[in-house]
N, C-alpha and C. Protein backbone atom coordinates (compact mmCIF):
# COMPACT_ATOMS: atom_id res chain seq x y z
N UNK A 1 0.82 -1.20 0.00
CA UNK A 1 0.00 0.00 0.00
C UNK A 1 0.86 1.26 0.00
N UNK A 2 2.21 1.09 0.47
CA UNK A 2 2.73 2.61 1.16
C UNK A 2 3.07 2.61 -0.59
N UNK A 3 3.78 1.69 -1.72
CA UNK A 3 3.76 1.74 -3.05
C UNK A 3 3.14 2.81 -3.75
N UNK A 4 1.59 2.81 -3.73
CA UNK A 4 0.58 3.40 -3.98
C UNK A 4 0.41 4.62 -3.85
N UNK A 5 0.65 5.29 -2.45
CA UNK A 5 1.22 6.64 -2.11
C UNK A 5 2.30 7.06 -2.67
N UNK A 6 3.14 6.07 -2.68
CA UNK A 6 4.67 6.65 -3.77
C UNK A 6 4.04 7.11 -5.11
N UNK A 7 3.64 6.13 -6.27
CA UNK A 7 3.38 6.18 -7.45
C UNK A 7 2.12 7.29 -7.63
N UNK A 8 1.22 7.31 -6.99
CA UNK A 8 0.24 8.27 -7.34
C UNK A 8 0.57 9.22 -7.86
N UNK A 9 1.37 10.32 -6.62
CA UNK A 9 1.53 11.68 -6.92
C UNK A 9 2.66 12.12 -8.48
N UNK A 10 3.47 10.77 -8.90
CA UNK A 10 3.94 10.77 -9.91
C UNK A 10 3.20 10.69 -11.00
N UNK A 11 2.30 9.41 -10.78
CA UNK A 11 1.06 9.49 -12.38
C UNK A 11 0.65 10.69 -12.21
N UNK A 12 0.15 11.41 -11.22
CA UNK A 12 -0.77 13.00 -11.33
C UNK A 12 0.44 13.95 -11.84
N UNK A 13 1.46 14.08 -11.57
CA UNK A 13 2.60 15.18 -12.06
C UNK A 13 2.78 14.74 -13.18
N UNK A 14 2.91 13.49 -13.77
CA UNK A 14 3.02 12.75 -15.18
C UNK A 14 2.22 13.38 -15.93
N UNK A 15 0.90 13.00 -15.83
CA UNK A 15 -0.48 13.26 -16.55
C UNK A 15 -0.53 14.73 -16.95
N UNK A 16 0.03 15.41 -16.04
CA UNK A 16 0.12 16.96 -15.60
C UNK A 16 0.93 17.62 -16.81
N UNK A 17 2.07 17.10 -16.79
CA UNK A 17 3.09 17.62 -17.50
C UNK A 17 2.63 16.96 -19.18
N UNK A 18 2.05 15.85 -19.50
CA UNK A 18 1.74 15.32 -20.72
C UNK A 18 0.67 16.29 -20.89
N UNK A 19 -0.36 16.95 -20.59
CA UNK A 19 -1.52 17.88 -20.20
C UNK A 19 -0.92 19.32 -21.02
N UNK A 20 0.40 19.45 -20.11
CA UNK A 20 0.43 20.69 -20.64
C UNK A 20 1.47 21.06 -21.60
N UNK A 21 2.28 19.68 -21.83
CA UNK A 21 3.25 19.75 -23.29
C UNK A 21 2.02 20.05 -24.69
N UNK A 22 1.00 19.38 -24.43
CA UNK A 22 0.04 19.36 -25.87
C UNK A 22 -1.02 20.18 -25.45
N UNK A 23 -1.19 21.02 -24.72
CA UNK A 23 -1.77 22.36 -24.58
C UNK A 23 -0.65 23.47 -25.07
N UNK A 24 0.29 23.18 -24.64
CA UNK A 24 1.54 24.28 -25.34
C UNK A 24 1.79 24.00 -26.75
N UNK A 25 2.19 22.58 -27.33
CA UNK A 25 2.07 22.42 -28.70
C UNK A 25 1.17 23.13 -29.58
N UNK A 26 -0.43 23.07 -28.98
CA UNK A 26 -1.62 23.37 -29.93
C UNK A 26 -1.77 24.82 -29.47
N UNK A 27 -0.86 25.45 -28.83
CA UNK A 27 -1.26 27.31 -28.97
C UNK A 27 -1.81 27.91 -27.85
N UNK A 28 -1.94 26.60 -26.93
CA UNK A 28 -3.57 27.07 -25.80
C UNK A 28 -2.15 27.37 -24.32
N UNK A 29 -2.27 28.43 -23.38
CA UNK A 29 -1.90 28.22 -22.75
C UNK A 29 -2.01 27.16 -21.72
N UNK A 30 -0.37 26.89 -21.21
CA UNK A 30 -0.44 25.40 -20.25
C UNK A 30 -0.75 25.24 -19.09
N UNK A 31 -1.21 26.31 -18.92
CA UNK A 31 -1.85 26.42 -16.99
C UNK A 31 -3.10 25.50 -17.74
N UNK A 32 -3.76 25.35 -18.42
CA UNK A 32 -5.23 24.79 -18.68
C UNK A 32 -4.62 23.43 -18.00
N UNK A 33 -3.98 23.07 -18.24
CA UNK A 33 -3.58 21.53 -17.81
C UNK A 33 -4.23 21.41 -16.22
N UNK A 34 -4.31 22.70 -15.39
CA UNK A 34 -4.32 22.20 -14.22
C UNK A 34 -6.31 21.70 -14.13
N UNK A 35 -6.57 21.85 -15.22
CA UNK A 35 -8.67 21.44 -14.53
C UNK A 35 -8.37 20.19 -14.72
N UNK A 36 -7.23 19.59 -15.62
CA UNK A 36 -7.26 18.10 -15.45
C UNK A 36 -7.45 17.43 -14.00
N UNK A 37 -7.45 18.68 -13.01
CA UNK A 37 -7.33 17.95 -11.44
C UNK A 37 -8.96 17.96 -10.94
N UNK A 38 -9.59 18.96 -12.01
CA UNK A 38 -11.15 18.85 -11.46
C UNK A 38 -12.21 17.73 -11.68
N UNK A 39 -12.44 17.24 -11.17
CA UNK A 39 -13.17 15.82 -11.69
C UNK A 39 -14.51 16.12 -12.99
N UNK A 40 -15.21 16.97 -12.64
CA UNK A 40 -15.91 17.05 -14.04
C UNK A 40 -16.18 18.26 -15.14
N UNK A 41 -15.29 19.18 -15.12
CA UNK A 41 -14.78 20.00 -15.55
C UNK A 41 -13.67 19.59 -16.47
N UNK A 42 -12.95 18.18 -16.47
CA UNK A 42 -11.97 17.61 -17.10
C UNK A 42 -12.19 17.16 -18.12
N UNK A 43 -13.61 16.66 -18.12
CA UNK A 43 -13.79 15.58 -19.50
C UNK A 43 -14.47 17.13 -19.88
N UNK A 44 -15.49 17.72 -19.70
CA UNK A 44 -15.63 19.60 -20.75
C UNK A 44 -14.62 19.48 -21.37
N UNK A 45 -13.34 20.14 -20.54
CA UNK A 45 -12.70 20.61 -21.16
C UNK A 45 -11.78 19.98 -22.12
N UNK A 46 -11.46 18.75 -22.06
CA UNK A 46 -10.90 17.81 -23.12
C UNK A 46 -11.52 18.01 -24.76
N UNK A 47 -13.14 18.29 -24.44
CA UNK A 47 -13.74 18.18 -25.96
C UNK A 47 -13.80 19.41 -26.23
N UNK A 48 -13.61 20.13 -25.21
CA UNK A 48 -13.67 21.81 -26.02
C UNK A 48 -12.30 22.04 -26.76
N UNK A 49 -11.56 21.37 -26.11
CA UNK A 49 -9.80 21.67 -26.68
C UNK A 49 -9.38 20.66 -28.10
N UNK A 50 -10.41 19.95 -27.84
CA UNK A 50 -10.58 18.56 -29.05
C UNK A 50 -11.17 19.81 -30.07
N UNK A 51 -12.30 20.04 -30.33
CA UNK A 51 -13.12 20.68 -31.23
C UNK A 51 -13.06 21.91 -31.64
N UNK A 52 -12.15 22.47 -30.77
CA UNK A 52 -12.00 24.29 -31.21
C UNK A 52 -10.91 24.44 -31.83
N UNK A 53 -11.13 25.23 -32.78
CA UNK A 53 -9.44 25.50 -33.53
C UNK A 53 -8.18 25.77 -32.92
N UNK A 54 -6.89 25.32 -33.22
CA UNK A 54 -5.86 25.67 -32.66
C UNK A 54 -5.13 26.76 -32.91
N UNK A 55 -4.24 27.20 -31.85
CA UNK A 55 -3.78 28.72 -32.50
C UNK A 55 -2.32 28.17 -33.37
N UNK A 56 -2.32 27.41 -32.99
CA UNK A 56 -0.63 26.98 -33.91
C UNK A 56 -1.03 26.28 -35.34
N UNK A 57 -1.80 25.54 -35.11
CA UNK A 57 -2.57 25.24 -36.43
C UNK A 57 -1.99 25.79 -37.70
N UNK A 58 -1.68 25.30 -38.26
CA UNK A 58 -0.92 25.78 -40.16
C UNK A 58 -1.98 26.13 -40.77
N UNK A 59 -2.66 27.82 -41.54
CA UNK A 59 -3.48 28.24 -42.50
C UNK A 59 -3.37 27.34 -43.51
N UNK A 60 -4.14 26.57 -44.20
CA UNK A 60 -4.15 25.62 -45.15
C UNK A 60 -4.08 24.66 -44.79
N UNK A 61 -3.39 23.76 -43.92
CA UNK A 61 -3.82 22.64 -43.40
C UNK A 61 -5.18 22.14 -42.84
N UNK A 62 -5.60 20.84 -44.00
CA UNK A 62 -7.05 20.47 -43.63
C UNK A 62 -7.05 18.91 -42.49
N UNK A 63 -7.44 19.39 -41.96
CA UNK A 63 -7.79 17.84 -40.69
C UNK A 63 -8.86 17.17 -41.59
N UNK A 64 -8.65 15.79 -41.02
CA UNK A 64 -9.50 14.72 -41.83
C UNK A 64 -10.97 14.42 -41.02
């Protein structure tokens, strides 16, 4: 069990930092990463960041 307490706070800083490398990639600032900690405010915001245009996004590039 004490395992469990070790590894947690790493998957959450993990998740955290993967959160806000591809919020920084796609243009969006990377503080957004932190609602990943809100329980249902997380999955919102996943499809809003899924579905809204990106600011880095290439003019002319078409998504499939």
């Amino acid at each position: 069990m004490e395992l469990f307490f070790i590894i947690l706070p790493a998957y959450i800083l993990f998740c955290l930092w993967l959160g806000y490398r591809i919020l920084q990639k796609a243009g969006f600032d990377g503080r957004w990463a932190l609602v990943l900690l809100v329980p249902v405010v997380n999955i919102i915001m996943i499809w809003v960041f899924a579905f809204s245009s990106w600011p880095n996004l290439r003019p002319g590039v078409k998504l499939e």
